[in-house]
C-alpha atoms as a PDB file:
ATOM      1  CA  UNK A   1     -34.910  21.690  11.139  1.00  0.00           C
ATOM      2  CA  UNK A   2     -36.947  23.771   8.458  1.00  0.00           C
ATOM      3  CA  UNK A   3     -36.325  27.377   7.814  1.00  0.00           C
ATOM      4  CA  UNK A   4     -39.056  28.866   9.671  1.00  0.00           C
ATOM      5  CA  UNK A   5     -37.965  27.204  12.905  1.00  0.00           C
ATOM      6  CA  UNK A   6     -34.843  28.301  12.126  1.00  0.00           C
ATOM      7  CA  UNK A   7     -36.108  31.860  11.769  1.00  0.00           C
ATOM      8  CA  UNK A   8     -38.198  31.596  14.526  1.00  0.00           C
ATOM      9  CA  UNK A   9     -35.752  30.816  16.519  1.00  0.00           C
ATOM     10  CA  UNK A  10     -33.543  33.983  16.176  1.00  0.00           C
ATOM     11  CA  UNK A  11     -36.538  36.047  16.824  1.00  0.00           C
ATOM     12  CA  UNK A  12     -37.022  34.773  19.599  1.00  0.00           C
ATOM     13  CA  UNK A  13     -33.513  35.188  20.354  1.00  0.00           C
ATOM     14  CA  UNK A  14     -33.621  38.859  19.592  1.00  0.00           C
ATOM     15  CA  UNK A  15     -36.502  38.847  21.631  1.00  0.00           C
ATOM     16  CA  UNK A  16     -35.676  36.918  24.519  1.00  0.00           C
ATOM     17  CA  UNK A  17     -36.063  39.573  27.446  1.00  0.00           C
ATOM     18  CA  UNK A  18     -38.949  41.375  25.967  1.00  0.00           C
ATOM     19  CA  UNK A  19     -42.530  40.357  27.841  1.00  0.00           C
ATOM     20  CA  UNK A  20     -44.157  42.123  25.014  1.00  0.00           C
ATOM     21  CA  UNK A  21     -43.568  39.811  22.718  1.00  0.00           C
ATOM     22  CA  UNK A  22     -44.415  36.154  22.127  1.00  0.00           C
ATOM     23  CA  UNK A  23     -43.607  33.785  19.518  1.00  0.00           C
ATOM     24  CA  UNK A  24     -45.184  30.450  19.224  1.00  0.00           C
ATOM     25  CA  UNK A  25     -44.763  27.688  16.522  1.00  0.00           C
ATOM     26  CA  UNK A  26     -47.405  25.453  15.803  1.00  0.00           C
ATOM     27  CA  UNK A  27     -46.077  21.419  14.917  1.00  0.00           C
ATOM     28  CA  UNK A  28     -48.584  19.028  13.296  1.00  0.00           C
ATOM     29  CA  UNK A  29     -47.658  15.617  12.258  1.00  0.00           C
ATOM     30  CA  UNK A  30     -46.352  13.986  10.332  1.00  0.00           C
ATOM     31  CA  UNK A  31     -43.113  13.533  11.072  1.00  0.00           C
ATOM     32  CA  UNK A  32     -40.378  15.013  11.082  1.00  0.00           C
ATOM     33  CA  UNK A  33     -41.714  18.450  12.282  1.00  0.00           C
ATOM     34  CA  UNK A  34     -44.450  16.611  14.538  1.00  0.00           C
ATOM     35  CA  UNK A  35     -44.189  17.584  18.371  1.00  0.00           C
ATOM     36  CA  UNK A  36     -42.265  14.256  19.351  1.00  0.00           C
ATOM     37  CA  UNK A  37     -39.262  14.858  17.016  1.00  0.00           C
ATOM     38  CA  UNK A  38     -39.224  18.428  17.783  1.00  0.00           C
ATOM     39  CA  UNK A  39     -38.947  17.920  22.032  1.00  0.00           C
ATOM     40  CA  UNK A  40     -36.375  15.437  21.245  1.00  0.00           C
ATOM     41  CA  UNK A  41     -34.092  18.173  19.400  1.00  0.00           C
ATOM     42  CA  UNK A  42     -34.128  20.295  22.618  1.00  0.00           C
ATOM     43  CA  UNK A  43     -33.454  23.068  20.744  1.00  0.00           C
ATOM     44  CA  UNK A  44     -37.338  24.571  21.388  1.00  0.00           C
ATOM     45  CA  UNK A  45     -36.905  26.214  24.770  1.00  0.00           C
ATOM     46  CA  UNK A  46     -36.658  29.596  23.364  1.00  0.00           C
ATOM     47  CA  UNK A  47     -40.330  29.552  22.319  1.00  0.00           C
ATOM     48  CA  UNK A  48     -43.446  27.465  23.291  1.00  0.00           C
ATOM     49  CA  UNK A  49     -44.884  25.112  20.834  1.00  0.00           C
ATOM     50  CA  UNK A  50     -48.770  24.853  20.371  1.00  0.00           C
ATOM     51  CA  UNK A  51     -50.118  21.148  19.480  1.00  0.00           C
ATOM     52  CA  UNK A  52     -53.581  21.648  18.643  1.00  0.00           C
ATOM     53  CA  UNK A  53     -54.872  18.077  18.296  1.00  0.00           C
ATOM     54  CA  UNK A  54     -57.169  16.613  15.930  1.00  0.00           C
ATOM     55  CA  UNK A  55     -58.716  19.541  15.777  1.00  0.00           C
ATOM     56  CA  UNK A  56     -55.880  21.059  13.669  1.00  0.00           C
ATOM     57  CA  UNK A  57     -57.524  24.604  14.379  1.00  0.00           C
ATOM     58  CA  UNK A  58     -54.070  26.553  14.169  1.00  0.00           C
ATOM     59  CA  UNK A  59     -53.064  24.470  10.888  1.00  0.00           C
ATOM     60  CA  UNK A  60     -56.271  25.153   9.330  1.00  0.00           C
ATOM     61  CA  UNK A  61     -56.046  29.129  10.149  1.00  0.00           C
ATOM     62  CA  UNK A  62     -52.325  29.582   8.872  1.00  0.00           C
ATOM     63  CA  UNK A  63     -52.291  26.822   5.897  1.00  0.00           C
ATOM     64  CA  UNK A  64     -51.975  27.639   2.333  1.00  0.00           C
ATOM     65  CA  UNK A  65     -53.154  24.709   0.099  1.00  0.00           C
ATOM     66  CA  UNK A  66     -52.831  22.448   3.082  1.00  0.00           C
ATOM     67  CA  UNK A  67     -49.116  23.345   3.634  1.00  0.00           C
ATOM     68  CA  UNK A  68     -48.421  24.912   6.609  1.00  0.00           C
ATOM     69  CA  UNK A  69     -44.954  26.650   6.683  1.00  0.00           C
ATOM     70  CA  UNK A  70     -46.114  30.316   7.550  1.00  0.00           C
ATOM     71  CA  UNK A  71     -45.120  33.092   9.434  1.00  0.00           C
ATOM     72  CA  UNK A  72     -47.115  35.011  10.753  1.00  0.00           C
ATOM     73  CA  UNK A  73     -47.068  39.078  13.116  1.00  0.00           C
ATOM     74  CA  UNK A  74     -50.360  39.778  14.723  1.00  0.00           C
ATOM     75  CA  UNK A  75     -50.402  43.148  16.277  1.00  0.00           C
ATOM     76  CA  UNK A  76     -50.953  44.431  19.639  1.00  0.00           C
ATOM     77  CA  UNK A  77     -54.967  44.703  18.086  1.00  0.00           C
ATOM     78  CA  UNK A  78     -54.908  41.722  16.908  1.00  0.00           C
ATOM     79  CA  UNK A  79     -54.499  42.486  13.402  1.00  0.00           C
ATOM     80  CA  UNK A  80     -52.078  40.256  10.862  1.00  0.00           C
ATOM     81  CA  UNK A  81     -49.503  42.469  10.252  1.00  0.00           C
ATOM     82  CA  UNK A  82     -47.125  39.869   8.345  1.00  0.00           C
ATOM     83  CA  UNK A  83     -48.197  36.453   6.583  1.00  0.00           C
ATOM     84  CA  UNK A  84     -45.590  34.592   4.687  1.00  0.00           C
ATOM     85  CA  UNK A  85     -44.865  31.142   3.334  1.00  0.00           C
ATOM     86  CA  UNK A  86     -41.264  31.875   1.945  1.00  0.00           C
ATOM     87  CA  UNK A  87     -39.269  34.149   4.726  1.00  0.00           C
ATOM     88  CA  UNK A  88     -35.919  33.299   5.419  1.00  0.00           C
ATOM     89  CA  UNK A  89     -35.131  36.645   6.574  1.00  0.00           C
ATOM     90  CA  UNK A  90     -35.275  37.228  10.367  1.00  0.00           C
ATOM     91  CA  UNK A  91     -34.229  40.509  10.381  1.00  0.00           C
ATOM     92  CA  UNK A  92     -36.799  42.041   7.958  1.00  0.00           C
ATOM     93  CA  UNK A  93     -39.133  40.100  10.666  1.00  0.00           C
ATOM     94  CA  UNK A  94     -37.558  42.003  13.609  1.00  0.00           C
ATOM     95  CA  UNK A  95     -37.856  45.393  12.014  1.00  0.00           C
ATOM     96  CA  UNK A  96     -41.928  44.685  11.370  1.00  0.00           C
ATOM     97  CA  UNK A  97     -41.830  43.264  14.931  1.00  0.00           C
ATOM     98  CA  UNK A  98     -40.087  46.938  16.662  1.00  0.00           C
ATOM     99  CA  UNK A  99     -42.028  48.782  13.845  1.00  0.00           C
ATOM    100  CA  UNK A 100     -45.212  47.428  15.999  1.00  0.00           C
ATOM    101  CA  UNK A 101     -43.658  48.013  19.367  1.00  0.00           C
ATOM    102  CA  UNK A 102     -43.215  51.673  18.241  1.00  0.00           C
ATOM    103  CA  UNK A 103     -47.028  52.528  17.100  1.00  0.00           C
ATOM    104  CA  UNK A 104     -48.090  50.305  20.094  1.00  0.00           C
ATOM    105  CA  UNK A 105     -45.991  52.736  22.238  1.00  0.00           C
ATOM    106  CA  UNK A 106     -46.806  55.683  20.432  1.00  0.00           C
ATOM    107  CA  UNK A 107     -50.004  55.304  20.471  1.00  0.00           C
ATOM    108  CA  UNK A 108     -50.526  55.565  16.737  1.00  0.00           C
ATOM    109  CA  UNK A 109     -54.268  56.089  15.696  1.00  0.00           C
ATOM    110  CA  UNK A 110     -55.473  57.722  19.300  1.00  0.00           C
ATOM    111  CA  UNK A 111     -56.105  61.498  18.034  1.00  0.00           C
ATOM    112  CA  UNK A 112     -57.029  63.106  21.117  1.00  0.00           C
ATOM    113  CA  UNK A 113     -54.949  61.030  23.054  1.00  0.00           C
ATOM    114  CA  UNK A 114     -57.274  60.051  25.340  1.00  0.00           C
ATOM    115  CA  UNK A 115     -55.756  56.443  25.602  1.00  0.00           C
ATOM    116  CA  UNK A 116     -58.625  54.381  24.071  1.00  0.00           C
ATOM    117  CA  UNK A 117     -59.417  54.443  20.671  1.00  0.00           C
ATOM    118  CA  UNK A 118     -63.310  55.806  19.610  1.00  0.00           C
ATOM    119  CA  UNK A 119     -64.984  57.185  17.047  1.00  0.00           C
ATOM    120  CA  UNK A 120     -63.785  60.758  18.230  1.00  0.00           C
ATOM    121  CA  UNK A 121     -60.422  59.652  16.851  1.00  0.00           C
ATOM    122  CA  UNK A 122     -62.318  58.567  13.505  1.00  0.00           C
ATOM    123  CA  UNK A 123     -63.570  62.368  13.146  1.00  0.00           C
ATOM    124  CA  UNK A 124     -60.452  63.273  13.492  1.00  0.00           C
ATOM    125  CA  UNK A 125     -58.962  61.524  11.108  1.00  0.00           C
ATOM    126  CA  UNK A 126     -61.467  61.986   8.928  1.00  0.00           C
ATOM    127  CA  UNK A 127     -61.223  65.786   9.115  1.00  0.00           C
ATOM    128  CA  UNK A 128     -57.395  65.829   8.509  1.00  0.00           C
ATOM    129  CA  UNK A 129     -58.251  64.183   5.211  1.00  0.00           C
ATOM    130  CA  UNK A 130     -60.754  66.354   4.269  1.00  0.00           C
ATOM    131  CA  UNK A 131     -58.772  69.528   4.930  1.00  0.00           C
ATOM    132  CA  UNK A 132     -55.344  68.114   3.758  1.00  0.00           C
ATOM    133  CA  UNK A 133     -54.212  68.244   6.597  1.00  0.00           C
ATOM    134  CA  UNK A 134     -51.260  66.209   7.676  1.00  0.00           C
ATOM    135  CA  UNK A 135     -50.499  64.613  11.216  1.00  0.00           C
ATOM    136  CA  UNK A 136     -48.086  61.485  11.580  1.00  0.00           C
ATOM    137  CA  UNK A 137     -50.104  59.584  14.415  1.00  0.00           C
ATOM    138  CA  UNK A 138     -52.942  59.648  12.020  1.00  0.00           C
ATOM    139  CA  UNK A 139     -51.278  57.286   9.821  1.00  0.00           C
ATOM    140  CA  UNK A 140     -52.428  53.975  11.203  1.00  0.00           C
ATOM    141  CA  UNK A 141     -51.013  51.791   8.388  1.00  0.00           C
ATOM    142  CA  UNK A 142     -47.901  53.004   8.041  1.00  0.00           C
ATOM    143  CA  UNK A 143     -48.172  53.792   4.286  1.00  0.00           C
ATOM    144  CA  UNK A 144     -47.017  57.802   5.202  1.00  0.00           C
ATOM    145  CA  UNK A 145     -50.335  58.608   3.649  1.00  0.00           C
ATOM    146  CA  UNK A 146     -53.009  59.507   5.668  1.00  0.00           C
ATOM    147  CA  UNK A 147     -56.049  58.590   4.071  1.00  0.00           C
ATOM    148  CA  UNK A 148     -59.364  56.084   4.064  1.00  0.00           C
ATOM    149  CA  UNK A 149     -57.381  53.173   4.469  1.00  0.00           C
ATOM    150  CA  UNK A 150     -56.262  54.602   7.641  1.00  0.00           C
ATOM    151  CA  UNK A 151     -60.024  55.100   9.010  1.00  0.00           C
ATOM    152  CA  UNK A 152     -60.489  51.367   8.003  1.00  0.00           C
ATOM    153  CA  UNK A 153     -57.608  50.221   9.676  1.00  0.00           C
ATOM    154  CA  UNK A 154     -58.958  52.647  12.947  1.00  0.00           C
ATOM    155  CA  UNK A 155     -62.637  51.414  12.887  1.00  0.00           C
ATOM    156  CA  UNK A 156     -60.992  47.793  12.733  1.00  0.00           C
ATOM    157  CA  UNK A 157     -59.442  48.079  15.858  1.00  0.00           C
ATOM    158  CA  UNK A 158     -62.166  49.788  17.636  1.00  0.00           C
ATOM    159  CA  UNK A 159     -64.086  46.655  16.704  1.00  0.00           C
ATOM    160  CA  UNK A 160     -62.171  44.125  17.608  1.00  0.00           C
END
């Protein structure tokens, strides 16, 4: 079993009783990582496994230089939050993962906390900049700066 699984597979132990969050692993052949090898281990019920046919959509997305060992955190808005070829550490993984559950809850980014996310809360942050003005929810990246990264990171998930 490769690392990733293997890291995978404690965060989704971590994880287990926690409907907010899902983690998937994609297997492609060849073997020995294909789909068929990996249901014979029986050590993949913790997480659901994603075979995207010969339409290797998934593999194509996450693949760097046609080698696909990644992991990846997408955020409650859809936004990759984590991308990484080389992690063997699933506990630096679990603290992005409750770092995300926490500005999720939080509501991190809605400044008038109407529940939605607008350009209202743009002018808002956009006006704490401008007047120095300092306000944790307004930092949106997490970078404890609040600044025009953080209205690019707002007007990104008001897009999407």
């Amino acid at each position: 079993m490769n690392t990733s699984s293997i890291v995978l597979g404690e965060i989704s132990e971590y994880f287990e009783l926690d409907n907010r969050i899902l983690v998937i692993q994609n297997l492609d052949e060849p073997e020995p990582y294909g789909c068929e090898y990996w249901a014979t281990l029986q050590q993949a019920d913790s997480f659901d496994i994603i075979y995207d046919g010969n339409e290797p959509f998934l593999f194509n997305l996450f693949a760097i230089d046609a080698y696909f060992n990644v992991i990846i955190i997408i955020d409650h808005n859809m936004v990759f939050r984590y991308y990484d070829c080389n992690e063997h550490n699933s506990e630096n993984l679990i603290n992005i993962i409750n770092d995300i559950i926490f500005e999720a809850e939080s509501n991190v980014g809605d400044m008038n906390e109407d529940g939605g996310f607008n350009i209202l809360d743009v002018i808002i942050v956009a006006n704490l900049i401008l007047n120095h003005d300092d306000n944790p929810q307004a930092d949106i990246n997490g970078d404890e700066l609040i600044n025009v990264q953080d209205i690019i990171r707002l007007i990104n998930i008001i897009l999407n």
